[in-house]
C-alpha atoms as a PDB file:
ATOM      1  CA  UNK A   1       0.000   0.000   0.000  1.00  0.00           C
ATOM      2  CA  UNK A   2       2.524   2.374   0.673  1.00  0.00           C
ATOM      3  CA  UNK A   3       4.392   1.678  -2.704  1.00  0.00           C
ATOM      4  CA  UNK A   4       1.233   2.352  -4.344  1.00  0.00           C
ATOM      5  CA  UNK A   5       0.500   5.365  -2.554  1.00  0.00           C
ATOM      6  CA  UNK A   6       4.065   7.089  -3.197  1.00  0.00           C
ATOM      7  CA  UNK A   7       4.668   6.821  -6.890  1.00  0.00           C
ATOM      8  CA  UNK A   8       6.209   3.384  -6.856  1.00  0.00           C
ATOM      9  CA  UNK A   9       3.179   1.615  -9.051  1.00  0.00           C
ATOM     10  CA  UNK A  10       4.818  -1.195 -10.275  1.00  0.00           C
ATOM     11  CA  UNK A  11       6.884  -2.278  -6.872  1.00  0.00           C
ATOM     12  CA  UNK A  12       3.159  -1.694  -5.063  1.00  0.00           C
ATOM     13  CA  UNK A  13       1.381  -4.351  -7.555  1.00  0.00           C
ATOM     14  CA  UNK A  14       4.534  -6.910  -7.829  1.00  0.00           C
ATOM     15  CA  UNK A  15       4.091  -6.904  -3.866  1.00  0.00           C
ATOM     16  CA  UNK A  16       0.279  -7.351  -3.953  1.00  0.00           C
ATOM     17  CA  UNK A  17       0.636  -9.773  -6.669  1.00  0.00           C
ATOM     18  CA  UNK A  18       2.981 -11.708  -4.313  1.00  0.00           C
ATOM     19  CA  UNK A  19       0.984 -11.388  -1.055  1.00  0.00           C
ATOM     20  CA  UNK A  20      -2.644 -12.282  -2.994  1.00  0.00           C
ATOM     21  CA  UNK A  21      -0.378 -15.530  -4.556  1.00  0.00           C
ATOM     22  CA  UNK A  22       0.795 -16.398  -0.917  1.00  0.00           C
ATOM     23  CA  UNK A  23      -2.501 -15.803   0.662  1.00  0.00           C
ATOM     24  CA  UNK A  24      -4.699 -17.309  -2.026  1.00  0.00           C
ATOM     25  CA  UNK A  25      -3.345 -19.564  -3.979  1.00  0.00           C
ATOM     26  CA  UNK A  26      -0.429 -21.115  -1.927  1.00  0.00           C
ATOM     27  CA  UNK A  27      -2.449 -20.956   1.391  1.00  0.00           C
ATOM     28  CA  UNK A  28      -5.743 -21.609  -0.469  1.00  0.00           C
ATOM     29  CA  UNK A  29      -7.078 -19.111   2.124  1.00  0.00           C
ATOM     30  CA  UNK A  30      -8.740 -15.540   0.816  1.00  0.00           C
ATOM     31  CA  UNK A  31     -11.327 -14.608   3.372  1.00  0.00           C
ATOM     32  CA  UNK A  32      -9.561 -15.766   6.930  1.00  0.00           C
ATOM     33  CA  UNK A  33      -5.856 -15.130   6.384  1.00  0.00           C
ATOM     34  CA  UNK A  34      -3.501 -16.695   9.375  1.00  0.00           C
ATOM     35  CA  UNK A  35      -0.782 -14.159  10.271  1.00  0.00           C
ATOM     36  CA  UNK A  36       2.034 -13.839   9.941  1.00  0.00           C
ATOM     37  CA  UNK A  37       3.328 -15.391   6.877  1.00  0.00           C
ATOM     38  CA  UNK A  38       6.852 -16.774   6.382  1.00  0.00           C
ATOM     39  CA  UNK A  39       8.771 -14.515   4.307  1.00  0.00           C
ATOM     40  CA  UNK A  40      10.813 -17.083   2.261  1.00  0.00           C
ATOM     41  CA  UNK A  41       7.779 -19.679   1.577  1.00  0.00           C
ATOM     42  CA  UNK A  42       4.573 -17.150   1.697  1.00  0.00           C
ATOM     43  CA  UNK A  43       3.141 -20.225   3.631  1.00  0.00           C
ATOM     44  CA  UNK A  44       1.008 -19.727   6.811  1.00  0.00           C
ATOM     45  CA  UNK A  45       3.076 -19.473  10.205  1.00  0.00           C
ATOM     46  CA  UNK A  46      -0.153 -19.029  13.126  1.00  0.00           C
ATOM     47  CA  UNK A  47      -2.637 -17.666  14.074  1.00  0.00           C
ATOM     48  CA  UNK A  48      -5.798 -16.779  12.641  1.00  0.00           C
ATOM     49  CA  UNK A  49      -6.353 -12.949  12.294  1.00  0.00           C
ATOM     50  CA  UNK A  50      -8.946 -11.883   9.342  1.00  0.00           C
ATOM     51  CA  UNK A  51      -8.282  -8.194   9.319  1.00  0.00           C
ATOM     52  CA  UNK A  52      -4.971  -9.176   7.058  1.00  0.00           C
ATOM     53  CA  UNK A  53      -6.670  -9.401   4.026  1.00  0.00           C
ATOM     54  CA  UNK A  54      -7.460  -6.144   4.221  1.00  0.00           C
ATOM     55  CA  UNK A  55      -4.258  -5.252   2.252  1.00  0.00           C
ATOM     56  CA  UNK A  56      -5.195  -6.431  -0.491  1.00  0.00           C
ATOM     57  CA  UNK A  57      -8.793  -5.557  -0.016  1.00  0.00           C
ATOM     58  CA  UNK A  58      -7.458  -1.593  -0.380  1.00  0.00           C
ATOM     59  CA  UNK A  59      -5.704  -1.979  -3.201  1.00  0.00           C
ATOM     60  CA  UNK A  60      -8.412  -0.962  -5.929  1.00  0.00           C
ATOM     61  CA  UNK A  61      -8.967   1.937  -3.677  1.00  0.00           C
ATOM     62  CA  UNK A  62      -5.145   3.078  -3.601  1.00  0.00           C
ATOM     63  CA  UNK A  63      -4.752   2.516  -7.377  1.00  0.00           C
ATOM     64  CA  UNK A  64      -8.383   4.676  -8.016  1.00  0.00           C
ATOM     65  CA  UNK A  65      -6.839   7.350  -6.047  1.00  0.00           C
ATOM     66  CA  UNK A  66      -9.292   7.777  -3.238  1.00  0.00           C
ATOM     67  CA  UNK A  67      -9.552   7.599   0.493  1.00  0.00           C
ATOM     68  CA  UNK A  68     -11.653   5.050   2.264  1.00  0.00           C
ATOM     69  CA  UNK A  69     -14.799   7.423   2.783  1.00  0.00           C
ATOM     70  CA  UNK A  70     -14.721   8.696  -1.005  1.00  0.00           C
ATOM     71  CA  UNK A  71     -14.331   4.797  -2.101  1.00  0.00           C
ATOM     72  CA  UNK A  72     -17.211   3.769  -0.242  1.00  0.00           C
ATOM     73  CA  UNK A  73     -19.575   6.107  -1.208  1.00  0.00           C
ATOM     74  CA  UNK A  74     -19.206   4.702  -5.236  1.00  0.00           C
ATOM     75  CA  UNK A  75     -19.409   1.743  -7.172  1.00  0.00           C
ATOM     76  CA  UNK A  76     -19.278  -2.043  -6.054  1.00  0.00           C
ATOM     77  CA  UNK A  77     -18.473  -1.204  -2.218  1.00  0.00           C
ATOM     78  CA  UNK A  78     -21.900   1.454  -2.014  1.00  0.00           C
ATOM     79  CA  UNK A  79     -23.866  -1.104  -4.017  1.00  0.00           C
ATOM     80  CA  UNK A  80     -22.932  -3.898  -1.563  1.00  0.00           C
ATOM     81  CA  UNK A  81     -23.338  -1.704   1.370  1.00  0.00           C
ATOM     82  CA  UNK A  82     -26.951  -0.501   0.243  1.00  0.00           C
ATOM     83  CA  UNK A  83     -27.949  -4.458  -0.656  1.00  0.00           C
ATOM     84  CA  UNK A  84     -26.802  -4.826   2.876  1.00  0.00           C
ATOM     85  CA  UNK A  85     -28.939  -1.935   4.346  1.00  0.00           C
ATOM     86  CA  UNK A  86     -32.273  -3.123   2.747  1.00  0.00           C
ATOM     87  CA  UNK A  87     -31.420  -6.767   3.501  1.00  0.00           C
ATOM     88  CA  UNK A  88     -31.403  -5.554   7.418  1.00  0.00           C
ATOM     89  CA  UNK A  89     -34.416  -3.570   7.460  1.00  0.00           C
END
């Protein structure tokens, strides 16, 4: 995130690419990540922590530019958040 966010596009995405590979394809696990992961094998070490997804989660909002509020309030994240709004009333 903080490659993408200082002018460094292409280090940014070669490190998401790497951390969505670990996490979903060598760990088989995108929705409840285990932290940490080992730096050498991008296999799981412990622990079961779900907010570490969030990383790559962000990204489309880092590469579109905006903060969290202004990228909730368009596209697939307000759509999802008003299907959940009406699904609770």
């Amino acid at each position: 995130m903080t490659f993408l966010s200082h002018d460094r596009r292409d280090t940014g995405l070669e490190i998401s690419r790497r951390l969505y590979e670990a996490i979903a394809i060598k760990s088989r696990s995108p929705w409840n990540q285990r932290c940490p992961l080992n730096g050498e094998t991008g296999l799981l070490q412990w622990g079961d922590d779900y907010y570490s997804i969030l990383v790559i989660w962000a990204v489309p909002m880092v590469l579109a530019g905006k903060s969290v509020g202004e990228f909730t309030q368009t596209g697939l994240v307000k759509s999802m958040m008003s299907a959940a709004a009406k699904e609770g009333s």
